[in-house]
C-alpha atoms as a PDB file:
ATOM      1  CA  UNK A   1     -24.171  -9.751 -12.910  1.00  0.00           C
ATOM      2  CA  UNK A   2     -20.081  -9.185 -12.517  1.00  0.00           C
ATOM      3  CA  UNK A   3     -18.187 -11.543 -10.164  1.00  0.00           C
ATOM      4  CA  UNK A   4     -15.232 -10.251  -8.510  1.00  0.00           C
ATOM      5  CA  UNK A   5     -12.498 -12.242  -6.817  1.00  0.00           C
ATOM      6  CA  UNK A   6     -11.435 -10.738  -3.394  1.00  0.00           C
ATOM      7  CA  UNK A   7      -7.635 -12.016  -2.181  1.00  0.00           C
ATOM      8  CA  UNK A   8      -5.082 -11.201   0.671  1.00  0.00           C
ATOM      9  CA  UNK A   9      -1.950 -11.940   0.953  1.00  0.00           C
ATOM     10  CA  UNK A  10       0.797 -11.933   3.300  1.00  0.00           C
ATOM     11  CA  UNK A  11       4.774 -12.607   2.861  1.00  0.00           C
ATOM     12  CA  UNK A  12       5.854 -15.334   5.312  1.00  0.00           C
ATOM     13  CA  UNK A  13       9.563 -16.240   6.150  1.00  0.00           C
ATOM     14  CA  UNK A  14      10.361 -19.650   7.664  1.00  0.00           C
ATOM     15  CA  UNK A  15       6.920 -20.264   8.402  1.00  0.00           C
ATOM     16  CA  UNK A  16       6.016 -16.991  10.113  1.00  0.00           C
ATOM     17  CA  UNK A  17       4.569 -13.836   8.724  1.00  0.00           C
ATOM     18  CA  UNK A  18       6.950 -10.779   7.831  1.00  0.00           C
ATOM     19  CA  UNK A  19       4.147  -8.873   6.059  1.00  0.00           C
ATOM     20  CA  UNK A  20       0.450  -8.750   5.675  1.00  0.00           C
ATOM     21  CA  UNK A  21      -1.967  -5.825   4.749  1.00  0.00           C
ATOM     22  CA  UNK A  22      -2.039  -4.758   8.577  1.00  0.00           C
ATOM     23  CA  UNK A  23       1.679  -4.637   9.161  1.00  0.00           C
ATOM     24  CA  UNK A  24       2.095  -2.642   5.772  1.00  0.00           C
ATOM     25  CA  UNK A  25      -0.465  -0.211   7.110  1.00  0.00           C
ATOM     26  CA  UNK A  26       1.223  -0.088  10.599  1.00  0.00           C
ATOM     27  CA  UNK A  27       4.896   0.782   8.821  1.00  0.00           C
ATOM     28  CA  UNK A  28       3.110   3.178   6.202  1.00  0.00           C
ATOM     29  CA  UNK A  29       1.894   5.278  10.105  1.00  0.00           C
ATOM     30  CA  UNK A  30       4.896   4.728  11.571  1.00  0.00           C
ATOM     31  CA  UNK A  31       6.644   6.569   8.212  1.00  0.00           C
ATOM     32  CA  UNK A  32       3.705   9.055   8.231  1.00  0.00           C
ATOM     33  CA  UNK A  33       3.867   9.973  12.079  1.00  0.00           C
ATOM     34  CA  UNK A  34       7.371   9.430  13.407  1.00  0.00           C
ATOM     35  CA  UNK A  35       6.980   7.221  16.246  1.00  0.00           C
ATOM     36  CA  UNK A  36       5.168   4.062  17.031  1.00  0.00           C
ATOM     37  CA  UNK A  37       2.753   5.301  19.826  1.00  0.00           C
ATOM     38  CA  UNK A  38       1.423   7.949  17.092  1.00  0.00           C
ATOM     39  CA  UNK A  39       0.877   5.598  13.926  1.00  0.00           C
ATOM     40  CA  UNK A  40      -0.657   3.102  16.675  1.00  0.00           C
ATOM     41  CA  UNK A  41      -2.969   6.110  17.728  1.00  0.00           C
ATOM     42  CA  UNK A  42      -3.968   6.742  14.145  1.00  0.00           C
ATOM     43  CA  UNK A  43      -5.341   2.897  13.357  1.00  0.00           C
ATOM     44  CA  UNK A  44      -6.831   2.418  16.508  1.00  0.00           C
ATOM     45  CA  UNK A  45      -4.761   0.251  18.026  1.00  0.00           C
ATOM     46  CA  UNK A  46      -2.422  -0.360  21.628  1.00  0.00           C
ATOM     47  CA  UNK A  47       0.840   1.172  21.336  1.00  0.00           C
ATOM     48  CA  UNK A  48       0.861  -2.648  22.769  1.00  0.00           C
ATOM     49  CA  UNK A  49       0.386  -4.100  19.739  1.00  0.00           C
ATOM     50  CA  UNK A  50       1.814  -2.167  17.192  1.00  0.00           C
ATOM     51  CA  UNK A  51       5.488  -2.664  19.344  1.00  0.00           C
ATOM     52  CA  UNK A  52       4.982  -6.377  18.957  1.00  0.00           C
ATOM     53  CA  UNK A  53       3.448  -6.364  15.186  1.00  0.00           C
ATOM     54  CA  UNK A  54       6.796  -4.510  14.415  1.00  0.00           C
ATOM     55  CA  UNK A  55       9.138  -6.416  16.480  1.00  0.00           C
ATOM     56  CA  UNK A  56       7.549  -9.470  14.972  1.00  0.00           C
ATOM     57  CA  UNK A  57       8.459  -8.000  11.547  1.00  0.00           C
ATOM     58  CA  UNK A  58      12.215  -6.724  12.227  1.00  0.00           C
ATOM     59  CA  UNK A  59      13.354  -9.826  14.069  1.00  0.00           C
ATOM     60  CA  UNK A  60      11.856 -12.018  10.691  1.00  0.00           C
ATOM     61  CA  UNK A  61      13.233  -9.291   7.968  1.00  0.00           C
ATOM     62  CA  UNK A  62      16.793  -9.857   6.413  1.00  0.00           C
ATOM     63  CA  UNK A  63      17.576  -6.225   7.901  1.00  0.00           C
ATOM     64  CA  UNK A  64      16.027  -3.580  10.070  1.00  0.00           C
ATOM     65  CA  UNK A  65      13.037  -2.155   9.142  1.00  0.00           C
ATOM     66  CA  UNK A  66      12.620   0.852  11.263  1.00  0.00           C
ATOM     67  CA  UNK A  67      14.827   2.312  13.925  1.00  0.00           C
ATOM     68  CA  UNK A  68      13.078   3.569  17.378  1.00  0.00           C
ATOM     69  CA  UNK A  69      14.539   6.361  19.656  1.00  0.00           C
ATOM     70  CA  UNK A  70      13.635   5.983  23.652  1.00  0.00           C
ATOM     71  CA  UNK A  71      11.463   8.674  24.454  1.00  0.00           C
ATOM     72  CA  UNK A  72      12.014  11.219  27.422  1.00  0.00           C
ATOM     73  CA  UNK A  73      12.922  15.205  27.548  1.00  0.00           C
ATOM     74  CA  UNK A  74      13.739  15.203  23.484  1.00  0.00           C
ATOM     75  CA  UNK A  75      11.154  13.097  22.957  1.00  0.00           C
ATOM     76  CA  UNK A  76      11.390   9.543  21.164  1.00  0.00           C
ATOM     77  CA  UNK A  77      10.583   8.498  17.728  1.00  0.00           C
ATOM     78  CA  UNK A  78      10.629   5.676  14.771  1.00  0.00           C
ATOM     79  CA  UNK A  79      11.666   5.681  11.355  1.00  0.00           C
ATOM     80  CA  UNK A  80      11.447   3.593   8.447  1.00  0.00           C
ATOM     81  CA  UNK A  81      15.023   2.573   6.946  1.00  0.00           C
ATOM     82  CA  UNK A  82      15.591   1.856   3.426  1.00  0.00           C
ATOM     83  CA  UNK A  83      14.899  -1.871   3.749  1.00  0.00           C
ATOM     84  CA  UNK A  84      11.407  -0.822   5.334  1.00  0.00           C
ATOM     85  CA  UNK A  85      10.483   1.378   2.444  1.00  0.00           C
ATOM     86  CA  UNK A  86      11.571  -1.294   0.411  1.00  0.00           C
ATOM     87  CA  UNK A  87       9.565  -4.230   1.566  1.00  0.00           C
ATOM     88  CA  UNK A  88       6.886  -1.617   1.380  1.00  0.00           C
ATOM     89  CA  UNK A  89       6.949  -0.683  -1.896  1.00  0.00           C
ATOM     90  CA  UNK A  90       7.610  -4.587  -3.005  1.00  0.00           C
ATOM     91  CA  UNK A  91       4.712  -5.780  -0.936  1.00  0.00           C
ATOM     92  CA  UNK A  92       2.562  -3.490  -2.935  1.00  0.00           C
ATOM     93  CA  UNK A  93       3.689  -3.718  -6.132  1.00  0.00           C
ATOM     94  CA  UNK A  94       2.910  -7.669  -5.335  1.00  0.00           C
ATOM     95  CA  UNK A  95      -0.435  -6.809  -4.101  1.00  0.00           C
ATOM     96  CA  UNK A  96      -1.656  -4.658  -7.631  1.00  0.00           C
ATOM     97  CA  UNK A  97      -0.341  -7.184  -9.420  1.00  0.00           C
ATOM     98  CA  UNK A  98      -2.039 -10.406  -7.627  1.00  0.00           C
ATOM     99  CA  UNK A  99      -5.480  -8.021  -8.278  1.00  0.00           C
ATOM    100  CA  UNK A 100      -4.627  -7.598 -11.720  1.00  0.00           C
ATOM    101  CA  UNK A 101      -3.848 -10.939 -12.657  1.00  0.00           C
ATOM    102  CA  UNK A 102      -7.247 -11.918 -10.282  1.00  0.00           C
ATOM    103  CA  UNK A 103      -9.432  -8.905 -12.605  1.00  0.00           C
ATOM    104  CA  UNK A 104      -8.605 -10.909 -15.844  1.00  0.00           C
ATOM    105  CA  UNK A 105      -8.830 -13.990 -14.454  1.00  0.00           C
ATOM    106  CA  UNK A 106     -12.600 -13.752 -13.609  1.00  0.00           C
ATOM    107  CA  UNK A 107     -13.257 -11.265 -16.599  1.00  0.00           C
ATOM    108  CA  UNK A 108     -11.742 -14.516 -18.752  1.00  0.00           C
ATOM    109  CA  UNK A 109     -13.912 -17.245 -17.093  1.00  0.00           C
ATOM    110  CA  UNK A 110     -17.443 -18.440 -17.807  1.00  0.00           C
ATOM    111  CA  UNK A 111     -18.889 -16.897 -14.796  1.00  0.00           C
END
């Protein structure tokens, strides 16, 4: 029988959370649909929510990470900047490698 170790993590900045599986998955939507209400739409969650999960994250990151347009006749929107693609792509990169070092660990052990 094969044990497997099972981990999340979460980036925190002066005691608060900046990043966590959820929030990742809420900036990937708001990259992949162009606005808020739509990536909120597409995890099943309030338009609510997702405002405040990203609020939460840009008022705790060193710089924006995505830009909102007021909606009306043109319509609104959301994008990632840089710095959001970038925390992205860190915050992943973190994530494989906490599960890789976690996949040796047990494979090493007596279990």
């Amino acid at each position: 029988m094969g044990y497997s170790i099972k981990s999340r993590i979460w980036i925190e900045r002066k005691g608060e959370t900046l990043l966590g599986e959820g929030r990742v998955s809420l900036l990937k939507a708001v990259g992949e649909h162009g606005s808020i209400s739509a990536a909120a739409k597409s995890l099943n969650m309030s338009y609510k929510k997702a405002w405040s999960l990203l609020d939460a994250v840009n008022a705790r990151a060193k710089h924006p990470v995505i830009t909102s347009n007021i909606g009306g006749a043109g319509g609104g929107g959301a994008q990632l900047t840089d710095y959001g693609m970038q925390l992205i792509e860190t915050f992943d990169q973190i994530n494989q490698n906490c599960w890789k070092f976690l996949d040796k660990e047990i494979k090493n052990s007596n279990l």
